[in-house]
C-alpha atoms as a PDB file:
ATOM      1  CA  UNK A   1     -14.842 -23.114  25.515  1.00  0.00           C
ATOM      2  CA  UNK A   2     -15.101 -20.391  22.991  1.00  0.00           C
ATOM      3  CA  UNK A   3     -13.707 -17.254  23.233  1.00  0.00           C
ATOM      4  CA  UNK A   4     -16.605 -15.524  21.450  1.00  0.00           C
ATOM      5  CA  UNK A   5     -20.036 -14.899  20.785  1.00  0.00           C
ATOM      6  CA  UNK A   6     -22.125 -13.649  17.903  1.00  0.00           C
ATOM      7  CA  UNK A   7     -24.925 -10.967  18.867  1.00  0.00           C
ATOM      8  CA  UNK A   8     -26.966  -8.251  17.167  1.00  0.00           C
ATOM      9  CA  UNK A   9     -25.537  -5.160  18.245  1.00  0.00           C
ATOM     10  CA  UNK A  10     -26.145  -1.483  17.951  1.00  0.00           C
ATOM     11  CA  UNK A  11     -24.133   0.260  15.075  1.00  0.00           C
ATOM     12  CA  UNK A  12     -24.220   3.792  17.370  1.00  0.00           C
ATOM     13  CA  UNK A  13     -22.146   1.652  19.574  1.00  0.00           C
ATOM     14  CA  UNK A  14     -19.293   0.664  17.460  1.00  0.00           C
ATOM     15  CA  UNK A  15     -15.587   2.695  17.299  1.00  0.00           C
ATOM     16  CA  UNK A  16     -13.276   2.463  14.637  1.00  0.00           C
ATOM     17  CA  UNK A  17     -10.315   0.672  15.166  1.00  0.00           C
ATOM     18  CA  UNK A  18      -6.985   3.051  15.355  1.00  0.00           C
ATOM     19  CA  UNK A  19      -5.308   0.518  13.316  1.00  0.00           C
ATOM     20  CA  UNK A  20      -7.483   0.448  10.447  1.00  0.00           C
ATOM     21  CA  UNK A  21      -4.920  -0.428   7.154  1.00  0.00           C
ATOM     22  CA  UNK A  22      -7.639   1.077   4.994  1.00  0.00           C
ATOM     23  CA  UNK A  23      -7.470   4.561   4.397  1.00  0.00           C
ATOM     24  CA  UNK A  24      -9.340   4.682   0.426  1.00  0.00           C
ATOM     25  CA  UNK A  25     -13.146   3.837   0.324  1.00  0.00           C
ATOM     26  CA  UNK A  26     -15.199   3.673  -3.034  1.00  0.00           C
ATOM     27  CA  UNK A  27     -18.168   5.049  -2.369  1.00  0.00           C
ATOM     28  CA  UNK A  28     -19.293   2.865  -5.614  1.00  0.00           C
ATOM     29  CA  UNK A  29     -18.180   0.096  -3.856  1.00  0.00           C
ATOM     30  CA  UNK A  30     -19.836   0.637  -0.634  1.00  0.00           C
ATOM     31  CA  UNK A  31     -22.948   1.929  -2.649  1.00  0.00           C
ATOM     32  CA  UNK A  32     -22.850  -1.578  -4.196  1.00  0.00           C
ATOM     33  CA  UNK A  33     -22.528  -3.431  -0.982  1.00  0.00           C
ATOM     34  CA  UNK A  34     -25.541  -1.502   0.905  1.00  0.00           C
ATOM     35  CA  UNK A  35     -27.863  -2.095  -2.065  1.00  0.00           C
ATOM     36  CA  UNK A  36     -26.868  -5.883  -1.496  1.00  0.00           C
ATOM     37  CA  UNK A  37     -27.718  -5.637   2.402  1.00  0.00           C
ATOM     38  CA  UNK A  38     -30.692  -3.522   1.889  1.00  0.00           C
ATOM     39  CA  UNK A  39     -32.011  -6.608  -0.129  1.00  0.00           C
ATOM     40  CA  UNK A  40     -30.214  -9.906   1.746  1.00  0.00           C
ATOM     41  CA  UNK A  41     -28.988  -8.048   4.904  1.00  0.00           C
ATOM     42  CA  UNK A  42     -25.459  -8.293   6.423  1.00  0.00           C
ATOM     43  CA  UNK A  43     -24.320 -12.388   5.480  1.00  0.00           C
ATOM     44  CA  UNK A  44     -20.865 -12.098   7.076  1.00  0.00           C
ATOM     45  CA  UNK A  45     -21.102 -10.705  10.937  1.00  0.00           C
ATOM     46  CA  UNK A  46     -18.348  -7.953  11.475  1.00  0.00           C
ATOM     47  CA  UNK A  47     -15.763  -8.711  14.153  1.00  0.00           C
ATOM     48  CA  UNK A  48     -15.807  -6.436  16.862  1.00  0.00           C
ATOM     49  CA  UNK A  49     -14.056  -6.881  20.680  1.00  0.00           C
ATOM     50  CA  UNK A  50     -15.248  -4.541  23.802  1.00  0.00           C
ATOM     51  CA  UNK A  51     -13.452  -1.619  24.499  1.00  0.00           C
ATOM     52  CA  UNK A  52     -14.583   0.654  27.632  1.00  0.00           C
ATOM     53  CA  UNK A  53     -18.257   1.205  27.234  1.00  0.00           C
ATOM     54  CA  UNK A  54     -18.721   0.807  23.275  1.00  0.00           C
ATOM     55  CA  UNK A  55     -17.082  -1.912  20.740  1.00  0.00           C
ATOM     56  CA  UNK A  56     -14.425  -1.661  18.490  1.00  0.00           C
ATOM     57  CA  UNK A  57     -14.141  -2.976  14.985  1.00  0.00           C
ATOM     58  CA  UNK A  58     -11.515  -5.767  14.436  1.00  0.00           C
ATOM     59  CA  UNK A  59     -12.601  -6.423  11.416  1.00  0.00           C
ATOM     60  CA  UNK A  60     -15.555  -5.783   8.047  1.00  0.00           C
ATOM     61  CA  UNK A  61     -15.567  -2.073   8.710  1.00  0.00           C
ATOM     62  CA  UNK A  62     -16.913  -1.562   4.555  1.00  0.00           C
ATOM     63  CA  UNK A  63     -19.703  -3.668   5.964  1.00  0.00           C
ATOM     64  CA  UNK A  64     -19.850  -1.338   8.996  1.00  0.00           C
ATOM     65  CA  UNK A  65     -20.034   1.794   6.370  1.00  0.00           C
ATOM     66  CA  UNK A  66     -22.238  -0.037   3.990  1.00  0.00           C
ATOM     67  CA  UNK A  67     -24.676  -0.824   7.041  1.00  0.00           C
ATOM     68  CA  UNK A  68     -24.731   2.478   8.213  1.00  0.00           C
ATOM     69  CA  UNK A  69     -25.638   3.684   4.260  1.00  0.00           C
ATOM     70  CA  UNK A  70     -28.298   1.088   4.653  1.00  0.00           C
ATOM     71  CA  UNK A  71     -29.305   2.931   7.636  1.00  0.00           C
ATOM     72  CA  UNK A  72     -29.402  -0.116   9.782  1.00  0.00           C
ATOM     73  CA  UNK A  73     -29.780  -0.095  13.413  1.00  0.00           C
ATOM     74  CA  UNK A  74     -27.969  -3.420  14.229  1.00  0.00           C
ATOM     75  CA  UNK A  75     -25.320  -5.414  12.539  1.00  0.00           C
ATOM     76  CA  UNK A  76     -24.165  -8.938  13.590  1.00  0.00           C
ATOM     77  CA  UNK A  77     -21.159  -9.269  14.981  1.00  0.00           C
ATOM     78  CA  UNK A  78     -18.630 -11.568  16.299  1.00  0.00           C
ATOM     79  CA  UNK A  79     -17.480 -10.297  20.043  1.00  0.00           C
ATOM     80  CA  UNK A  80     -14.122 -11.492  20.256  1.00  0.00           C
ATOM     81  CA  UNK A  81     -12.095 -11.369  23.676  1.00  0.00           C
ATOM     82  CA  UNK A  82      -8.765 -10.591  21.898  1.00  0.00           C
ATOM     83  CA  UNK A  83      -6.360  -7.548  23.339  1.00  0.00           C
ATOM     84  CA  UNK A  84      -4.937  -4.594  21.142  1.00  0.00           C
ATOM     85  CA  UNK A  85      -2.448  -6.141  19.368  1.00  0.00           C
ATOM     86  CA  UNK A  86      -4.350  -9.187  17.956  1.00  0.00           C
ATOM     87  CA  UNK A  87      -7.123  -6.728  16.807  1.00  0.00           C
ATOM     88  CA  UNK A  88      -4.546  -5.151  14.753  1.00  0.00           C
ATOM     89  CA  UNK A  89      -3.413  -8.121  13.663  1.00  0.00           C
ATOM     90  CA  UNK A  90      -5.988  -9.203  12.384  1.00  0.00           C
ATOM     91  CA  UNK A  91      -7.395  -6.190  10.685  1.00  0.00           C
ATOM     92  CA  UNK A  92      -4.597  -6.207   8.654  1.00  0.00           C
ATOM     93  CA  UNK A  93      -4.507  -9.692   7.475  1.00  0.00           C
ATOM     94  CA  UNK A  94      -8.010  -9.204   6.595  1.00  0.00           C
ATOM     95  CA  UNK A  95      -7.791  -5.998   4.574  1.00  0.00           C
ATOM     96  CA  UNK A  96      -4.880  -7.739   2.850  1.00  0.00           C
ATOM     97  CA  UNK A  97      -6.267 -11.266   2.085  1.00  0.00           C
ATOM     98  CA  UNK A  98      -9.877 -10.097   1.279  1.00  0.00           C
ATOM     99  CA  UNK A  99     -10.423  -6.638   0.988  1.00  0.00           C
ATOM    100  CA  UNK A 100      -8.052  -5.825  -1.486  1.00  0.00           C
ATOM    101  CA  UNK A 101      -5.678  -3.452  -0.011  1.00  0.00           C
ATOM    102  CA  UNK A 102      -3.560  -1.072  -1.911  1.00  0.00           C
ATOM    103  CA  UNK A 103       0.012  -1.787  -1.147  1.00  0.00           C
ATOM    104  CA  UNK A 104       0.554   1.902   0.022  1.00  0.00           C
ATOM    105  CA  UNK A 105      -1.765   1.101   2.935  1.00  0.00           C
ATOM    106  CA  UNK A 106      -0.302  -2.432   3.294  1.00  0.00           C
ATOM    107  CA  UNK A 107       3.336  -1.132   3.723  1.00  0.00           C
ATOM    108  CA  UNK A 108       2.013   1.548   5.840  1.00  0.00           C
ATOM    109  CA  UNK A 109       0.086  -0.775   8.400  1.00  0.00           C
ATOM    110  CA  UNK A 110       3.507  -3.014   8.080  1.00  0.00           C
ATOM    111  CA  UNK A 111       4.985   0.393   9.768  1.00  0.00           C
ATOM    112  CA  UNK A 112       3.042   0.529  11.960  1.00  0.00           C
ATOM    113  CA  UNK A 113       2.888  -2.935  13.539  1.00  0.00           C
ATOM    114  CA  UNK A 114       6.583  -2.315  13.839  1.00  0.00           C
ATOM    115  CA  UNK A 115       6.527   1.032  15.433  1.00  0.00           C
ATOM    116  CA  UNK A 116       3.880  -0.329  18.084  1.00  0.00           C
ATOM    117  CA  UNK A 117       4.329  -3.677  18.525  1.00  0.00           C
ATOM    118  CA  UNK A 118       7.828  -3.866  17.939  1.00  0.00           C
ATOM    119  CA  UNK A 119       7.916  -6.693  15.096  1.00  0.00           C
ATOM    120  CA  UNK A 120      11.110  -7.536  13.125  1.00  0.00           C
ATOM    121  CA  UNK A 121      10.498  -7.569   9.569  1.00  0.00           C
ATOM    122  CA  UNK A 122      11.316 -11.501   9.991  1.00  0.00           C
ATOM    123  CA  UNK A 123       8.112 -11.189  12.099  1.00  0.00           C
ATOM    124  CA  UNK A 124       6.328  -9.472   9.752  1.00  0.00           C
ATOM    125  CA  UNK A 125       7.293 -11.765   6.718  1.00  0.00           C
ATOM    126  CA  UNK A 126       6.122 -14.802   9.023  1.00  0.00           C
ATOM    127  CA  UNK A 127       2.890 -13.134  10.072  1.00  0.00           C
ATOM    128  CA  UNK A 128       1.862 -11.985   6.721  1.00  0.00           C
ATOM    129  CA  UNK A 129       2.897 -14.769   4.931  1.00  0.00           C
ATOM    130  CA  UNK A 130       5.528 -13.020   2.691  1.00  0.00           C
ATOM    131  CA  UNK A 131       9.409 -13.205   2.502  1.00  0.00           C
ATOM    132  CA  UNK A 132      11.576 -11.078   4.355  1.00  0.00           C
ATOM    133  CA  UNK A 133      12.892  -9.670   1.083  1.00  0.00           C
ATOM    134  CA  UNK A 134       9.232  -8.966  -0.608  1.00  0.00           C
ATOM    135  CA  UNK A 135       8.657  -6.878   2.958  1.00  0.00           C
ATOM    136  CA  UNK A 136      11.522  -5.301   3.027  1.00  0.00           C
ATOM    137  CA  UNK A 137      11.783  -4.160  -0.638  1.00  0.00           C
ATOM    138  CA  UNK A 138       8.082  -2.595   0.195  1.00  0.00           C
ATOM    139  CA  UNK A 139       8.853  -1.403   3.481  1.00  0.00           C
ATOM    140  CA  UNK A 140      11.709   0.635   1.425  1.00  0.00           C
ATOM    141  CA  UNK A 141       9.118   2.579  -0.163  1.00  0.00           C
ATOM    142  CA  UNK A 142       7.947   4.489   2.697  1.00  0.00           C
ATOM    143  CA  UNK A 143      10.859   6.222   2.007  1.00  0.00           C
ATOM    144  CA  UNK A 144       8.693   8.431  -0.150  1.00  0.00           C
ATOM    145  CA  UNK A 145       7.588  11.451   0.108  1.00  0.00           C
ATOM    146  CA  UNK A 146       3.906  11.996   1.397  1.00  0.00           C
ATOM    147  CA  UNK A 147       2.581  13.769  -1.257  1.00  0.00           C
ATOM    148  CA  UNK A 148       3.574  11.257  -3.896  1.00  0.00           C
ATOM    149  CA  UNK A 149       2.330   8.396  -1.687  1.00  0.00           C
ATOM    150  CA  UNK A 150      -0.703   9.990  -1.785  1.00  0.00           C
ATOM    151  CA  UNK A 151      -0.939  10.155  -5.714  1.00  0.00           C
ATOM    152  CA  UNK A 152       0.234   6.516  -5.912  1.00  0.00           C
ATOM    153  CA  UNK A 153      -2.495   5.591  -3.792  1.00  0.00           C
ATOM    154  CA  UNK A 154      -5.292   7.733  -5.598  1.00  0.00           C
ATOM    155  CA  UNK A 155      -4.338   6.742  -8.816  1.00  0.00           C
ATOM    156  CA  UNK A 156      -4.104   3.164  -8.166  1.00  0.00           C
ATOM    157  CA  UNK A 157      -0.366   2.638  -9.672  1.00  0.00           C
ATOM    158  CA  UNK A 158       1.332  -0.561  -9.347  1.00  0.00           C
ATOM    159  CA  UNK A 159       3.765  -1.793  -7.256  1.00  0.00           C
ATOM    160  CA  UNK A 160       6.143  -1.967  -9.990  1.00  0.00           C
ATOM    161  CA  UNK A 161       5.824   1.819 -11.151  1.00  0.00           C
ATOM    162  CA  UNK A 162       6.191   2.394  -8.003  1.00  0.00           C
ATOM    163  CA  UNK A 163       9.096   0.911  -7.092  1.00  0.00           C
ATOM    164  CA  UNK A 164      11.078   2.541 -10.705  1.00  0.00           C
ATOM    165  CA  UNK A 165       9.157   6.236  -9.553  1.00  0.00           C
ATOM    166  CA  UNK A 166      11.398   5.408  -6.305  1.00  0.00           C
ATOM    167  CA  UNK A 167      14.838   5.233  -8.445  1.00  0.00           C
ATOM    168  CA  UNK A 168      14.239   8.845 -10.104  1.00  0.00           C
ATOM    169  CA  UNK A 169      16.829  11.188  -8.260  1.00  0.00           C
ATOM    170  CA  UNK A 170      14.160  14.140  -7.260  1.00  0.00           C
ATOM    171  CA  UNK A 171      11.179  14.584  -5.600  1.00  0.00           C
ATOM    172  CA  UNK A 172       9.926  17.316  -8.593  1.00  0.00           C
ATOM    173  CA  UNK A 173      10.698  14.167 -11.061  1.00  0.00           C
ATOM    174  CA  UNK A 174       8.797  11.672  -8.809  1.00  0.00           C
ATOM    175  CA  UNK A 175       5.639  13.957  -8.683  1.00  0.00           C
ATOM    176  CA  UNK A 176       5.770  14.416 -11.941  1.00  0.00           C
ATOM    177  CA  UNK A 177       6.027  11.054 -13.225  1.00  0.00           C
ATOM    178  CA  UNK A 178       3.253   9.713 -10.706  1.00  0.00           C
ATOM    179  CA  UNK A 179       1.041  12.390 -12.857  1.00  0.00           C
ATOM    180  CA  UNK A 180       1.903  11.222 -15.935  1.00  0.00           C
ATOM    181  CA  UNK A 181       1.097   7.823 -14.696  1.00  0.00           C
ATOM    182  CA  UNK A 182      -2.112   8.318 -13.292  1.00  0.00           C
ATOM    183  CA  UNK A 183      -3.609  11.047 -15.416  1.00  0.00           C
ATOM    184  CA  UNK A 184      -2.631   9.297 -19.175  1.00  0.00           C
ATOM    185  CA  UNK A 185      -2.792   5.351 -17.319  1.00  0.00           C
ATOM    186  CA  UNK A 186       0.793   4.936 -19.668  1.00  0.00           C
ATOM    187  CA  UNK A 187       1.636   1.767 -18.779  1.00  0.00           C
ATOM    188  CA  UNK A 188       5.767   2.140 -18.433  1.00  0.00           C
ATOM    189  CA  UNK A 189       8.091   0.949 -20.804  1.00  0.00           C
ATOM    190  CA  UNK A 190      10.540  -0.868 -18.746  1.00  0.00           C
ATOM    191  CA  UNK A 191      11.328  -3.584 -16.996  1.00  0.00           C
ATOM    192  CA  UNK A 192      13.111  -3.472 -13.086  1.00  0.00           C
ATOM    193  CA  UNK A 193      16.393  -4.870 -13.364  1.00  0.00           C
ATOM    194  CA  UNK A 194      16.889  -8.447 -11.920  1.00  0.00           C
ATOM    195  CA  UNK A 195      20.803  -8.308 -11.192  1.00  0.00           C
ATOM    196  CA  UNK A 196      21.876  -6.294  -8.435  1.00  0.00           C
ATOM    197  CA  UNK A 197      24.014  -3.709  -9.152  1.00  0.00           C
ATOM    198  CA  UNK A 198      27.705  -3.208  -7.622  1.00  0.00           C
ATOM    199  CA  UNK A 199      27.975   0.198  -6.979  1.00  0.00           C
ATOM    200  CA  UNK A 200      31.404   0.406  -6.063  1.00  0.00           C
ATOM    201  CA  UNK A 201      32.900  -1.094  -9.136  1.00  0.00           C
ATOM    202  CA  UNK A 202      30.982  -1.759 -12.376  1.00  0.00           C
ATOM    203  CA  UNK A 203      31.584  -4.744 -14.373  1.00  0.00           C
ATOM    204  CA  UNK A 204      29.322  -5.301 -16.258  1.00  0.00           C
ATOM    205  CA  UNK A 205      28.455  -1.955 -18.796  1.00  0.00           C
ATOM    206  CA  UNK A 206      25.877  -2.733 -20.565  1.00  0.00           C
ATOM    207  CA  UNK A 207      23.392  -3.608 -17.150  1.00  0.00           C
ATOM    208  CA  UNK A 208      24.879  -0.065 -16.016  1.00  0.00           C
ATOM    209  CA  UNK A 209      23.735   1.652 -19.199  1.00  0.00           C
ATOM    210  CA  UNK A 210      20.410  -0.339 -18.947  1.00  0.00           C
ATOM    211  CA  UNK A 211      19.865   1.149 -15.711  1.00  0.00           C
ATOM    212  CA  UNK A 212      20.534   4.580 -16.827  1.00  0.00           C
ATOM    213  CA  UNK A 213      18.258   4.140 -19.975  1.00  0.00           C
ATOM    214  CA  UNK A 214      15.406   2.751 -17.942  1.00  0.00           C
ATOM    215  CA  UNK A 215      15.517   5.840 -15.460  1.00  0.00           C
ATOM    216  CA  UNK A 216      16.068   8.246 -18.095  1.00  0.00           C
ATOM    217  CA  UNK A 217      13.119   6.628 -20.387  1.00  0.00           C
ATOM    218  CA  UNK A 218      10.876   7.534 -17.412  1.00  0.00           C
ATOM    219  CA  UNK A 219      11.610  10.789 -16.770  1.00  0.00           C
ATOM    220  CA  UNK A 220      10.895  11.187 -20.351  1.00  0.00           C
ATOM    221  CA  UNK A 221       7.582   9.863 -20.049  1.00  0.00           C
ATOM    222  CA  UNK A 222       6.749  12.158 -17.207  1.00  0.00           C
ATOM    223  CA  UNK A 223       7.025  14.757 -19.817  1.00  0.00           C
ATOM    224  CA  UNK A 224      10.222  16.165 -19.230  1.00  0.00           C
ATOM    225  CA  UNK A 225      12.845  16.568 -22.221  1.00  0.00           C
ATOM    226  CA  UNK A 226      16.335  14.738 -21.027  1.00  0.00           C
ATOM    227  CA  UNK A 227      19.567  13.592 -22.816  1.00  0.00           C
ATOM    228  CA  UNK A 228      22.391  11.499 -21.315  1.00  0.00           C
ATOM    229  CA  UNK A 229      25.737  10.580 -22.650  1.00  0.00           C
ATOM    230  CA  UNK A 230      28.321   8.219 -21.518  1.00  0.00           C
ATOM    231  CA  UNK A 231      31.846   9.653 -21.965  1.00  0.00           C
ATOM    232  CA  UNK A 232      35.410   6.562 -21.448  1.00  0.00           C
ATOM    233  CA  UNK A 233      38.749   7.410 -20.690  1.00  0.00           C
ATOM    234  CA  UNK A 234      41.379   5.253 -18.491  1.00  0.00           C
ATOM    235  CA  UNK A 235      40.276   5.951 -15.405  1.00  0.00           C
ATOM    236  CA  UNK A 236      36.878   6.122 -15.404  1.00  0.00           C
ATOM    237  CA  UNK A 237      33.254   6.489 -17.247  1.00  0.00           C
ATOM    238  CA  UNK A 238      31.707   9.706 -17.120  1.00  0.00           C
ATOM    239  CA  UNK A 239      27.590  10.128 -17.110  1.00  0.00           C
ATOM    240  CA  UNK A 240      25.997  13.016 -18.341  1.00  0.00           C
ATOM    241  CA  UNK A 241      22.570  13.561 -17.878  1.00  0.00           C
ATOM    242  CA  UNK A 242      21.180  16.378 -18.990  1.00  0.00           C
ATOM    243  CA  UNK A 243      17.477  17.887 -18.045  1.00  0.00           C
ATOM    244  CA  UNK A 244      16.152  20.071 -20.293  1.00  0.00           C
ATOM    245  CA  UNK A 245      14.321  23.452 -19.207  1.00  0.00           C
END
């Protein structure tokens, strides 16, 4: 027997789902995808499951929005019989797979399904189809401050930048290079390092210096003048770096 049904229902009567992943809209985008319902109507029903008296969105809430821009009444919809934690589920792996979901809200919705459903990041990895070190090396950039989340997620930087933006040593730096970044597009100059380094004893000097180079290089490109320099004696190697005012 199936466990759901697909039905015209009334748009006034649909809630957003608490657990949405997407937090960005283009209104472009949406524009684009009302004109297309205006003319050929809604081809993929939304997913919704009841909740009290109303319905809530599991998942297709652009085509919700876009629907609503259409200024349609009713909207398919697939009534699912599903509890809280599949609907989140599911929302996610949807925004991820086919709506195109910035990795800011992707790591964020990660959080989240780990803060209220208690997942392991094993979990997650299995669930989402990733590795437990892929989720874990983005799950490490929540570690960010808010405001430059923010910026990474309006200006539509990469992964990559922003996972070397992480390395610089100050939030001023961060904010400063996500601005650079997202105001000029400069594509960065560097590449992450693929050894791990040792941190309590260095052997290897020149993938130390590399490392240095690389984070100095971008703080450089966030427009701020810098100078390092690597002093030897018996003991030890001193770095330098020096930020200019």
């Amino acid at each position: 027997m199936n466990d759901y049904k697909i039905e015209y229902i009334e748009i006034e009567s649909i809630v957003s789902n608490p657990y949405q992943a997407r937090k960005k809209f283009s209104l472009a985008q949406l524009q684009e995808l009302s004109d297309s319902i205006v003319s050929n109507g809604v081809i993929n029903p939304i997913k919704v499951r009841k909740f009290e008296n109303a319905y809530e969105i599991v998942t297709g809430e652009r085509r919700l929005r876009a629907a609503k821009m259409a200024k349609l009444k009713y909207i398919p919809a697939i009534i699912t019989k599903i509890n809280t934690k599949q609907s989140a589920i599911l929302s996610i792996i949807e925004n991820i797979n086919q709506e195109k979901l910035h990795f800011i809200e992707e790591i964020e919705a990660y959080q989240v399904v780990i803060d209220y459903f208690g997942y392991t990041k094993e979990e997650l990895a299995k669930t989402f189809g990733q590795s437990s070190s892929v989720i874990s090396a983005k799950l490490r950039l929540l570690n960010l401050e808010e405001q430059v989340k923010k910026k990474i997620l309006d200006y539509n930087l990469t992964l990559e930048q922003a996972t070397l933006i992480q390395k610089l040593p100050d939030e001023l730096l961060r904010i400063r290079a996500v601005n650079k970044l997202g105001k000029h597009k400069t594509e960065l100059p560097i590449e992450i390092p693929k050894k791990k380094i040792n941190k309590t004893y260095i052997k290897d000097l020149r993938l130390f210096t590399n490392t240095i180079d690389q984070a100095v290089e971008l703080i450089k490109n966030s427009g701020i003048k810098t100078e390092y320099n690597i002093e030897e004696n018996d003991t030890e190697y001193k770095v330098t770096i020096n930020i200019l005012k």
